[in-house]
C-alpha atoms as a PDB file:
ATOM      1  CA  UNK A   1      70.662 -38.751 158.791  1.00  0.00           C
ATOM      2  CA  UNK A   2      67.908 -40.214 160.535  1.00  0.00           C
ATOM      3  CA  UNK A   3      65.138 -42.088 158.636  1.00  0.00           C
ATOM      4  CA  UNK A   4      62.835 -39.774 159.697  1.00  0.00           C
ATOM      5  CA  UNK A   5      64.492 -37.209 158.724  1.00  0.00           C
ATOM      6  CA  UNK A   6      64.776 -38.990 154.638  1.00  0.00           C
ATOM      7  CA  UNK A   7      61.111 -39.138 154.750  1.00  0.00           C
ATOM      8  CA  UNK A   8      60.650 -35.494 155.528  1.00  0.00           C
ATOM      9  CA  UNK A   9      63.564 -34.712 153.261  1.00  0.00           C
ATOM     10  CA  UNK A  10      61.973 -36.989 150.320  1.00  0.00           C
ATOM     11  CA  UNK A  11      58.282 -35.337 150.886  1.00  0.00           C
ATOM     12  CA  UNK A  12      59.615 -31.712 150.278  1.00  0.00           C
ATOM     13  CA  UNK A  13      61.220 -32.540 147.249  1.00  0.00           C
ATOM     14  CA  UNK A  14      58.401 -34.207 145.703  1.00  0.00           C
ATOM     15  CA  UNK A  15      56.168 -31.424 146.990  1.00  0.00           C
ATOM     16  CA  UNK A  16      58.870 -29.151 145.169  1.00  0.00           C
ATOM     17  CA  UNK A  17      58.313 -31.145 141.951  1.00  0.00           C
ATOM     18  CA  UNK A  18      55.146 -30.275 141.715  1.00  0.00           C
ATOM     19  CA  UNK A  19      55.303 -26.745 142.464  1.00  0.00           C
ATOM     20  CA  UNK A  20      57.417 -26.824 139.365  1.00  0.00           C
ATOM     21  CA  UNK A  21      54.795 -28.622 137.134  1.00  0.00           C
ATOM     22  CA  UNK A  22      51.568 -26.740 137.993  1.00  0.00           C
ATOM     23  CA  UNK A  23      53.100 -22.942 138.723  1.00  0.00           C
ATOM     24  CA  UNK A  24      52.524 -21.107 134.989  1.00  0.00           C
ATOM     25  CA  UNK A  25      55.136 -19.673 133.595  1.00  0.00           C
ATOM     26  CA  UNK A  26      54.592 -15.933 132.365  1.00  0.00           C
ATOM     27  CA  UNK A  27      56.174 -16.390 128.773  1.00  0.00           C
ATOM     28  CA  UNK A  28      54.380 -20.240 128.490  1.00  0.00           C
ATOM     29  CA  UNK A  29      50.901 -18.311 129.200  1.00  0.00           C
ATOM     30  CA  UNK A  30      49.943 -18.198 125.133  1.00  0.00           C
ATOM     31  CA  UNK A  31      52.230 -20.865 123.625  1.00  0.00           C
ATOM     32  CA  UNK A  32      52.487 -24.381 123.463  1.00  0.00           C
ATOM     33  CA  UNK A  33      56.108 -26.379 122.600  1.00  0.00           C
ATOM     34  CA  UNK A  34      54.701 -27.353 119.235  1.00  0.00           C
ATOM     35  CA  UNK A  35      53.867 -23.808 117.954  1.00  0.00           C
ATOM     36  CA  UNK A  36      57.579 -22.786 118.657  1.00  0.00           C
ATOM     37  CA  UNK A  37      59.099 -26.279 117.541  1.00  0.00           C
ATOM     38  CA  UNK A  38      56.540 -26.704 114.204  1.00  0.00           C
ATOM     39  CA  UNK A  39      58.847 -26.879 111.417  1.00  0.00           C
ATOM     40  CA  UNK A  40      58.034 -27.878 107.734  1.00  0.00           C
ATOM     41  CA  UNK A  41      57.391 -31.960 107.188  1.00  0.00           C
ATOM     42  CA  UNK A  42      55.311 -34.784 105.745  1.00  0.00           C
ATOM     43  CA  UNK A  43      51.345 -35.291 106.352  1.00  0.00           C
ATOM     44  CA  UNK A  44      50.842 -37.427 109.097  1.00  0.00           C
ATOM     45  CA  UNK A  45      48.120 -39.963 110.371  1.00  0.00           C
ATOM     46  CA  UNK A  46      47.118 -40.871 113.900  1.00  0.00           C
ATOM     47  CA  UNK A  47      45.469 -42.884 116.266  1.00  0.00           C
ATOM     48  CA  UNK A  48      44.328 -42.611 119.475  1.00  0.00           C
ATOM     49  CA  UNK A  49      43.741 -45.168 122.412  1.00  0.00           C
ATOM     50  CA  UNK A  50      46.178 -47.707 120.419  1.00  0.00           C
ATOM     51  CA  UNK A  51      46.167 -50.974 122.482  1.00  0.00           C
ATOM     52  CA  UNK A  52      49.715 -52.123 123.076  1.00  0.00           C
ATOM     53  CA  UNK A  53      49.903 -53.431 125.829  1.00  0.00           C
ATOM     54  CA  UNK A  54      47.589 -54.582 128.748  1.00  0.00           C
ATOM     55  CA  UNK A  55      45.040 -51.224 130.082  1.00  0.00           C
ATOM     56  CA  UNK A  56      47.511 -49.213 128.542  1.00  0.00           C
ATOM     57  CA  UNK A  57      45.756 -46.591 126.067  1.00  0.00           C
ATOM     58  CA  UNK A  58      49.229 -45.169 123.586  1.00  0.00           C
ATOM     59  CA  UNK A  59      48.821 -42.657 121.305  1.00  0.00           C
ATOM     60  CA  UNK A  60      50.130 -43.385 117.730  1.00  0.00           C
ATOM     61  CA  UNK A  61      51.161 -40.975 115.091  1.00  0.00           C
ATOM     62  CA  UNK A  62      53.113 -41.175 111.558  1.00  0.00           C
ATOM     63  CA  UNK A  63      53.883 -40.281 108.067  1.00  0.00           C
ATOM     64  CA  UNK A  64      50.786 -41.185 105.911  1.00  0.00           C
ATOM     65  CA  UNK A  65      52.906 -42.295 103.271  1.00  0.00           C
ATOM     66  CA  UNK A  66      54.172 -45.947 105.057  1.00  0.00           C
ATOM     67  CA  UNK A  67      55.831 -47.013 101.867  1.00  0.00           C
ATOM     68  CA  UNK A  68      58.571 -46.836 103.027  1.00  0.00           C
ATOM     69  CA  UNK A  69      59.877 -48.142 106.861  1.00  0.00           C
ATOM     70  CA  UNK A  70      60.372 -44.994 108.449  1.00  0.00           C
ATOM     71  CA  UNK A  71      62.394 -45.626 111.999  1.00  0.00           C
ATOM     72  CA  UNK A  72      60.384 -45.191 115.074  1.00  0.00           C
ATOM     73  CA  UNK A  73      60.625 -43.559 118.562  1.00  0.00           C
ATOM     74  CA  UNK A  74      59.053 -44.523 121.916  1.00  0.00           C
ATOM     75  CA  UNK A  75      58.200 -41.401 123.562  1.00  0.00           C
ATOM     76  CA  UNK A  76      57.620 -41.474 127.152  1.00  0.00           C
ATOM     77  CA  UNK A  77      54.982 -38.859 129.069  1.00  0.00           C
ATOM     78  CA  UNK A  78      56.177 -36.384 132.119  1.00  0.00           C
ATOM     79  CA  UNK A  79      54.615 -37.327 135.650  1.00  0.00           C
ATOM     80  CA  UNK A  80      51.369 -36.089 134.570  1.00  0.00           C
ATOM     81  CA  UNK A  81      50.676 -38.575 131.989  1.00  0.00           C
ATOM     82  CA  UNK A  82      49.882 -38.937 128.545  1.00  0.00           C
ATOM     83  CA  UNK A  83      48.250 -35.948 127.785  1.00  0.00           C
ATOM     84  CA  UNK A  84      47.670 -33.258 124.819  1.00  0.00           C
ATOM     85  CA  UNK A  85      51.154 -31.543 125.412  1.00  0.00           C
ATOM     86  CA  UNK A  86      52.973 -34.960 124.690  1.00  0.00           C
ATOM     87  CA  UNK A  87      50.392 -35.629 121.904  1.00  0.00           C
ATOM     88  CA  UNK A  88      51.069 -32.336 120.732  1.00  0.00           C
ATOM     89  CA  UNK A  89      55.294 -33.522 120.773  1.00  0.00           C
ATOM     90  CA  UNK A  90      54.550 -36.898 119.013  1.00  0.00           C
ATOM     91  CA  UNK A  91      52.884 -35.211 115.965  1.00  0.00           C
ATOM     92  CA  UNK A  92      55.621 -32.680 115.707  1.00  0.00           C
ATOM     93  CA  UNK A  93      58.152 -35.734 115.440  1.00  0.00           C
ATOM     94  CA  UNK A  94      56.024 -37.833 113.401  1.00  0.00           C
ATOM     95  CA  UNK A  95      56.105 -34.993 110.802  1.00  0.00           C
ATOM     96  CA  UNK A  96      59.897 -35.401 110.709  1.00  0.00           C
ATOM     97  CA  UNK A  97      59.340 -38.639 109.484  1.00  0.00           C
ATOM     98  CA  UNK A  98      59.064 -40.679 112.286  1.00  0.00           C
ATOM     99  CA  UNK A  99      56.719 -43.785 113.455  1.00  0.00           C
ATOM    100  CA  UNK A 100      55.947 -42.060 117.038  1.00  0.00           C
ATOM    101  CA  UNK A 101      53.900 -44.014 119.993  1.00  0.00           C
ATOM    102  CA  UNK A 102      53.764 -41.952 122.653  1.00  0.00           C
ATOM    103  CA  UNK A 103      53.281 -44.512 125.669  1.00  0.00           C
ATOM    104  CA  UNK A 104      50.540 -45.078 128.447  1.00  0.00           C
ATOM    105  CA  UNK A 105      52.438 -45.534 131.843  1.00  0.00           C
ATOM    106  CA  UNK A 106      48.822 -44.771 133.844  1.00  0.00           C
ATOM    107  CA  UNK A 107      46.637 -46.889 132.335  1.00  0.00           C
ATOM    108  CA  UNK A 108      44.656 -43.980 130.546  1.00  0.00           C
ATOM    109  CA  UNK A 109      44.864 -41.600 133.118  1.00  0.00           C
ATOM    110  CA  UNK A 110      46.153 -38.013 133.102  1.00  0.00           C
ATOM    111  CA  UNK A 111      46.837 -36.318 136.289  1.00  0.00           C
ATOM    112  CA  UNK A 112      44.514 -34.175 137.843  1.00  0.00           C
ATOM    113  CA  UNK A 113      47.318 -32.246 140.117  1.00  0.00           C
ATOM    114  CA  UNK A 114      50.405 -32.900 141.629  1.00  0.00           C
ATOM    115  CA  UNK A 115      49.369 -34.945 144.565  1.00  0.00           C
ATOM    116  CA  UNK A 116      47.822 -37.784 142.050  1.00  0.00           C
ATOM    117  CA  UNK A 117      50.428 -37.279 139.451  1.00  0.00           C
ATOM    118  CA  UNK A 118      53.368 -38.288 142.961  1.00  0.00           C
ATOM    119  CA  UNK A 119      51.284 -41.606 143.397  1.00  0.00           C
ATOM    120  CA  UNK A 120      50.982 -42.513 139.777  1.00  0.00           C
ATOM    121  CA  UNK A 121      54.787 -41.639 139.123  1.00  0.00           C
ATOM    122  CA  UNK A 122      55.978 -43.494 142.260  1.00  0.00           C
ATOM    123  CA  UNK A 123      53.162 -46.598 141.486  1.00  0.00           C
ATOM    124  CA  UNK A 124      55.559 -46.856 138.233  1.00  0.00           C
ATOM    125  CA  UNK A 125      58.658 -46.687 139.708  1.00  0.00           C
ATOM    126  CA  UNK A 126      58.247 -48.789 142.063  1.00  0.00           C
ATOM    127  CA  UNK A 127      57.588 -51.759 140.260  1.00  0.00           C
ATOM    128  CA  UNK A 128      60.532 -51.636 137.347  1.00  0.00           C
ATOM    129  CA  UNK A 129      59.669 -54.430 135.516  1.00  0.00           C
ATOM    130  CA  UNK A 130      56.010 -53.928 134.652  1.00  0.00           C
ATOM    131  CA  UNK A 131      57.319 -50.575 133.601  1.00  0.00           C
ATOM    132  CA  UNK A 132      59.875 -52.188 131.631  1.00  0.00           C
ATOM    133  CA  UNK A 133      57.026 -54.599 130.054  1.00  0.00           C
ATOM    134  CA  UNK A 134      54.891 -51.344 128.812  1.00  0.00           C
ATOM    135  CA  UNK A 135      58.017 -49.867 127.619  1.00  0.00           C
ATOM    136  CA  UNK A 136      59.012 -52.834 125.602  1.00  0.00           C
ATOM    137  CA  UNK A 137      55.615 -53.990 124.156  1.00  0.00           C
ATOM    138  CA  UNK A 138      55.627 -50.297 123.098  1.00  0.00           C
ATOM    139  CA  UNK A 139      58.785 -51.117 120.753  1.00  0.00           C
ATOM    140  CA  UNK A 140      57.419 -54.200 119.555  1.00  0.00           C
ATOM    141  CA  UNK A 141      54.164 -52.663 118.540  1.00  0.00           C
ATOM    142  CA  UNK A 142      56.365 -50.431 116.470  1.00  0.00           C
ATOM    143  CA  UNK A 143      58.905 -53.282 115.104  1.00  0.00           C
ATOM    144  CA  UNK A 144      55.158 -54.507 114.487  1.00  0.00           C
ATOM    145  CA  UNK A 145      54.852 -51.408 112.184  1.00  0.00           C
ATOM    146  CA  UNK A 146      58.060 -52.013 110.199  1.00  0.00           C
ATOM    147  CA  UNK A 147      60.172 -49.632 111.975  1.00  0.00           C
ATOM    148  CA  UNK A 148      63.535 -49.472 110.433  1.00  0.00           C
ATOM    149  CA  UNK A 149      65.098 -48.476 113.926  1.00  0.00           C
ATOM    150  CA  UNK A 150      64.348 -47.509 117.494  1.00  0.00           C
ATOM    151  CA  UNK A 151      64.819 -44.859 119.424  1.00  0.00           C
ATOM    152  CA  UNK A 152      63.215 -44.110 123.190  1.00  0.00           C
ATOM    153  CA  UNK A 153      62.896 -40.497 123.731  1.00  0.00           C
ATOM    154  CA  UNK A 154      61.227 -39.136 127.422  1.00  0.00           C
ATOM    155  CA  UNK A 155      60.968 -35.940 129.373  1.00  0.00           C
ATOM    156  CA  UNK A 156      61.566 -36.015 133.210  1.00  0.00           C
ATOM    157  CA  UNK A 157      59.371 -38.955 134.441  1.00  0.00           C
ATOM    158  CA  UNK A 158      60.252 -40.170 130.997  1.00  0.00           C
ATOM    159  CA  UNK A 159      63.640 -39.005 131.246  1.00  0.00           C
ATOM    160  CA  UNK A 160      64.157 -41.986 133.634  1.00  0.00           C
ATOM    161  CA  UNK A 161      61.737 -44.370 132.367  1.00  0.00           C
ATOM    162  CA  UNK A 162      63.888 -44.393 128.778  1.00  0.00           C
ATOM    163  CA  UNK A 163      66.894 -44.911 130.112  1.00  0.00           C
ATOM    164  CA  UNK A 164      65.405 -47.684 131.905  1.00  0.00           C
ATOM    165  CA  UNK A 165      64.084 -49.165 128.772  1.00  0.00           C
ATOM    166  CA  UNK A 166      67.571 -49.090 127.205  1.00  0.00           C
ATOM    167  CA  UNK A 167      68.857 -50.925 130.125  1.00  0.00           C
ATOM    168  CA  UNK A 168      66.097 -53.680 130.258  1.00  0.00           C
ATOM    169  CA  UNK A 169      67.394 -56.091 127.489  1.00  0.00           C
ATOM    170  CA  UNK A 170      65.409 -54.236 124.873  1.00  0.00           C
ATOM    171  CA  UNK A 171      67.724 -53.629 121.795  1.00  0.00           C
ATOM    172  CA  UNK A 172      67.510 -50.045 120.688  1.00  0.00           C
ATOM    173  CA  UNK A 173      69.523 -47.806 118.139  1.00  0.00           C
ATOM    174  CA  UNK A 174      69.482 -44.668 120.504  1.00  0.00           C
ATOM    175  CA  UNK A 175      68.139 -43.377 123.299  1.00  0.00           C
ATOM    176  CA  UNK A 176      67.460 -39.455 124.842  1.00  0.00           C
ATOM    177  CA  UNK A 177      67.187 -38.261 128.130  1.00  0.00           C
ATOM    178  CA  UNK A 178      65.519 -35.170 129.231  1.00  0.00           C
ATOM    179  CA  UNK A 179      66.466 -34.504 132.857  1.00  0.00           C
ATOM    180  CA  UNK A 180      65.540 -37.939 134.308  1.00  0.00           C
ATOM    181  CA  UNK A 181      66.344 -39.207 137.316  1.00  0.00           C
ATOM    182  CA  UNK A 182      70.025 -40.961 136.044  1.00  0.00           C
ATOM    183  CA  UNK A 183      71.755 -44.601 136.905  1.00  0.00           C
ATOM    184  CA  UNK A 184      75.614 -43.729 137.354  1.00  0.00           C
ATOM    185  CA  UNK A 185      76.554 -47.465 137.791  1.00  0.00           C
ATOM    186  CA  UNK A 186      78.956 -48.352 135.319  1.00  0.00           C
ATOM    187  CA  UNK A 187      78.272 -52.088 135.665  1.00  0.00           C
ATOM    188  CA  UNK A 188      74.762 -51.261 135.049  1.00  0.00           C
ATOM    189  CA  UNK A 189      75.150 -48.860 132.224  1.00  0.00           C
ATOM    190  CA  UNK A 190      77.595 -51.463 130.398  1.00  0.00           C
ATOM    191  CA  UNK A 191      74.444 -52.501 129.169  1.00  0.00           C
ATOM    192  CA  UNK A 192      74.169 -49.564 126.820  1.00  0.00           C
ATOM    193  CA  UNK A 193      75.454 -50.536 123.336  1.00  0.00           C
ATOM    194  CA  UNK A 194      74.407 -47.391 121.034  1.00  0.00           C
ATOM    195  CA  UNK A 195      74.258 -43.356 121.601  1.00  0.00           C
ATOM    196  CA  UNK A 196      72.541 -41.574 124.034  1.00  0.00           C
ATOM    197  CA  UNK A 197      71.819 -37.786 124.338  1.00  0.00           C
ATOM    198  CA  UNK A 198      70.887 -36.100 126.960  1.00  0.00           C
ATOM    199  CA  UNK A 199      69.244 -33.020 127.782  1.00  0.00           C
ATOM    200  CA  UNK A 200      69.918 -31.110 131.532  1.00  0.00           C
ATOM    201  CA  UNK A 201      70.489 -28.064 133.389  1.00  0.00           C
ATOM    202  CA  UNK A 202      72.576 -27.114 135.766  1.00  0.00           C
ATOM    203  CA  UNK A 203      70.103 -25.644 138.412  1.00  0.00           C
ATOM    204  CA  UNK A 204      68.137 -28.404 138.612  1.00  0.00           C
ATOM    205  CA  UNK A 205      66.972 -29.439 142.427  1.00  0.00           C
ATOM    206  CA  UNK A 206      65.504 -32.741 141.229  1.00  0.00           C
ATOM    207  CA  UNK A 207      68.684 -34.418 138.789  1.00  0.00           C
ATOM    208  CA  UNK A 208      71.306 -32.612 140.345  1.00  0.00           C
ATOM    209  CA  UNK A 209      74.082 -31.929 137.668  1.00  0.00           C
ATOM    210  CA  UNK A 210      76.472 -33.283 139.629  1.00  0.00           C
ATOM    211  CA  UNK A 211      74.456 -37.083 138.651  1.00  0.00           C
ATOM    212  CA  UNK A 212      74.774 -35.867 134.807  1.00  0.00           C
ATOM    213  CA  UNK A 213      78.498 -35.248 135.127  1.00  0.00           C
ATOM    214  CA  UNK A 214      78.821 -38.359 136.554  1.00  0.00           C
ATOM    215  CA  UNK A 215      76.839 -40.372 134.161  1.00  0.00           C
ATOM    216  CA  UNK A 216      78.656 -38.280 131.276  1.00  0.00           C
ATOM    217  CA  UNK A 217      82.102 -39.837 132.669  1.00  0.00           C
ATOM    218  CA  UNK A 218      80.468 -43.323 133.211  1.00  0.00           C
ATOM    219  CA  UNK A 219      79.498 -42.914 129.377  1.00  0.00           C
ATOM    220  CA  UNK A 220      83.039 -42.040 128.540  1.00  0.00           C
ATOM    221  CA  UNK A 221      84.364 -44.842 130.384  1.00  0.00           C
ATOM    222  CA  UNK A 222      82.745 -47.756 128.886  1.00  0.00           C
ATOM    223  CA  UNK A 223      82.743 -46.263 125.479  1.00  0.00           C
ATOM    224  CA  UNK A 224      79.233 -45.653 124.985  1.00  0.00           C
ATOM    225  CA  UNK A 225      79.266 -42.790 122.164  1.00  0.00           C
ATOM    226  CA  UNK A 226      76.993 -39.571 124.082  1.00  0.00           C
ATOM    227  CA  UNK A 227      76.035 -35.927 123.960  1.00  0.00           C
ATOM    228  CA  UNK A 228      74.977 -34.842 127.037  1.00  0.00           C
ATOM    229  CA  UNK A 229      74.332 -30.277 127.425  1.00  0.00           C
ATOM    230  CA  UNK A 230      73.655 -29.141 130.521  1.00  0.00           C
ATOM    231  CA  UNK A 231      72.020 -25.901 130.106  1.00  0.00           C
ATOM    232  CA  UNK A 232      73.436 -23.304 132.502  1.00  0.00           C
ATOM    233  CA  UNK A 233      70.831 -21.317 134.860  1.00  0.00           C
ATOM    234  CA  UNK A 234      68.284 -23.734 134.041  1.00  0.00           C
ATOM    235  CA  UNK A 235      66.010 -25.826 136.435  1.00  0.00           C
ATOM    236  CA  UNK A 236      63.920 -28.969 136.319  1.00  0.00           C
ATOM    237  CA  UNK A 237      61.651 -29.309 133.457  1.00  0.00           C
ATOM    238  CA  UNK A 238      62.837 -26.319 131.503  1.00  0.00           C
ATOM    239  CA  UNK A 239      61.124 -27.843 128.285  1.00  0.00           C
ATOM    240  CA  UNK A 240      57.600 -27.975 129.874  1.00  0.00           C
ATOM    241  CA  UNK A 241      56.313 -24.982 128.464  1.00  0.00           C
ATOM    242  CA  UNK A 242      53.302 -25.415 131.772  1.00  0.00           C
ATOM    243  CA  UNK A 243      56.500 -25.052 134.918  1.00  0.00           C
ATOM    244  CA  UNK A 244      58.056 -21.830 136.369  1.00  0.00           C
ATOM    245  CA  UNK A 245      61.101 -22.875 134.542  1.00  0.00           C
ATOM    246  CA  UNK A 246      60.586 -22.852 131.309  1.00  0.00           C
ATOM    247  CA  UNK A 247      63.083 -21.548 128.837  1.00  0.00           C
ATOM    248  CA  UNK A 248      61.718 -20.921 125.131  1.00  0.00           C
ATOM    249  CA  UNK A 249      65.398 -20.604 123.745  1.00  0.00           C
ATOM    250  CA  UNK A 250      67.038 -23.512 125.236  1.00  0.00           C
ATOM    251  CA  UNK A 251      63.617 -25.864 124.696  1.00  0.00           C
ATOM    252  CA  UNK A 252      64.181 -24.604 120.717  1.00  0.00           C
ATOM    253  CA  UNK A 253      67.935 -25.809 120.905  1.00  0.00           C
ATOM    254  CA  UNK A 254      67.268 -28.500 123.069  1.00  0.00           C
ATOM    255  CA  UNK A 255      64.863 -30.049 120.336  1.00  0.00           C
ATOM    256  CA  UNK A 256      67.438 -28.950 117.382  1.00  0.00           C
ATOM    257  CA  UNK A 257      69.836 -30.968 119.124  1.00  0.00           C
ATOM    258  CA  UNK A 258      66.985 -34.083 119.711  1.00  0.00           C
ATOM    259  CA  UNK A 259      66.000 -34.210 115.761  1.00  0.00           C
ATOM    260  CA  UNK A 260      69.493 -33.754 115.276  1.00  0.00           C
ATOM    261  CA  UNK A 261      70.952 -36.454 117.096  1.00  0.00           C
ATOM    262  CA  UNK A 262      67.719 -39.075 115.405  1.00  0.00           C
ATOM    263  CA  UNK A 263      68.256 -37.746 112.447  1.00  0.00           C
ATOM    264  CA  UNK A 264      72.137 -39.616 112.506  1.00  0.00           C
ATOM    265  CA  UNK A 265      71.600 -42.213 114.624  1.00  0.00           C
ATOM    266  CA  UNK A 266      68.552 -43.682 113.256  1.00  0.00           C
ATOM    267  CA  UNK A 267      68.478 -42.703 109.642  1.00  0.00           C
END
């Protein structure tokens, strides 16, 4: 294939993406995740605009009662950015009993479409280690906090970012996966020294399952204890209750698996 043909090829896919983030879809008109998800659990307290690391604005939320060291997660935004649907997903886990900081990968900024949300995303991803230094000042701010564990937990964007994280140095207790863009290098993946879930679905055009399978057997073959579902019928993002492919039902599972599979590995 030519290069100018990868270009082309690379253009319409990210042009796909966001077709999939900003198209509505009918059953996600009236609901958000965390009306569906809410389930009963501890008062919690936040805090906005936490400083953790450089421009980097995080958004901070946890039991009230921090007499004892409840384990903590660093949750990692879609494309778009940090914005009231991932707030809205930290408080639900803080309520769990969780310290949550939801990370800052845009320096403050949310997304105003898809064409900004492409050149924030690929600002990130191009440059792995500054993305690796949020990531990890993020779990230091909450080791900061007495967190009895760690756990990094992202959709999509954030999918890729936290598995990144766990393969940065950074000693974690777990990490989870929501269709992210996936490493399948078992040299590179040796790295990994606790569990890792993650979430996909078969009819994805972005993570083709194909890259799941394969990471699954990488997994396997090192010895790395996992749980990856691939959901079948479903495409990219099938969680974001805002994209064409949402699926109520397997988001509700999805997230039973995700408090689940915290619930043993960091309690």
């Amino acid at each position: 294939m030519s290069k100018r043909c990868v270009i082309i090829l690379a253009i319409v896919v990210a042009a796909g993406l966001g077709y999939l983030y900003w198209s509505k879809a009918p059953q996600a008109e009236e609901m958000r995740n965390v009306e569906m998800l809410t389930q009963p659990g501890v008062a919690i307290t936040e805090q906005d605009g936490v400083d953790y690391y450089g421009e980097a604005k995080g958004f901070y939320a946890a039991p009230s009662d921090l007499s004892k060291n409840y384990p903590g997660v660093v949750m990692i935004h879609e494309w778009l950015g940090l914005n009231d649907h991932i707030k809205d997903m930290a408080r639900q886990l803080a309520a769990q009993g969780y310290q949550v900081l939801a990370v800052d990968m845009y320096n403050g900024e949310v997304a105003s479409g898809p064409d900004r949300a492409r050149e924030l995303s690929s600002a990130v991803r191009a440059n792995t280690e500054e993305g690796n230094r949020n990531l990890r000042a993020a779990a230091e701010y909450l080791r900061e906090q007495k967190a009895s564990k760690i756990a990094s937990l992202g959709w999509c964007f954030g999918g890729q970012q936290s598995l990144h994280l766990a393969l940065s140095g950074e000693q974690l207790d777990a990490t989870v996966i929501y269709y992210g863009n996936l490493i399948t290098d078992k040299q590179k993946l040796a790295a990994l020294k606790w569990p890792v879930l993650g979430i996909f679905g078969d009819a994805d055009t972005a993570v083709p399952v194909q890259s799941a399978r394969d990471f699954d057997a990488a997994l396997d073959e090192l010895g790395v204890a996992n749980s990856i579902h691939i959901y079948p019928g479903l495409g990219h993002a099938f969680a974001n209750p805002s994209g064409m492919n949402y699926a109520a039902e397997a988001t509700k599972d999805a997230w039973a698996k995700t408090l689940a599979f915290l619930e043993a590995n960091l309690k």
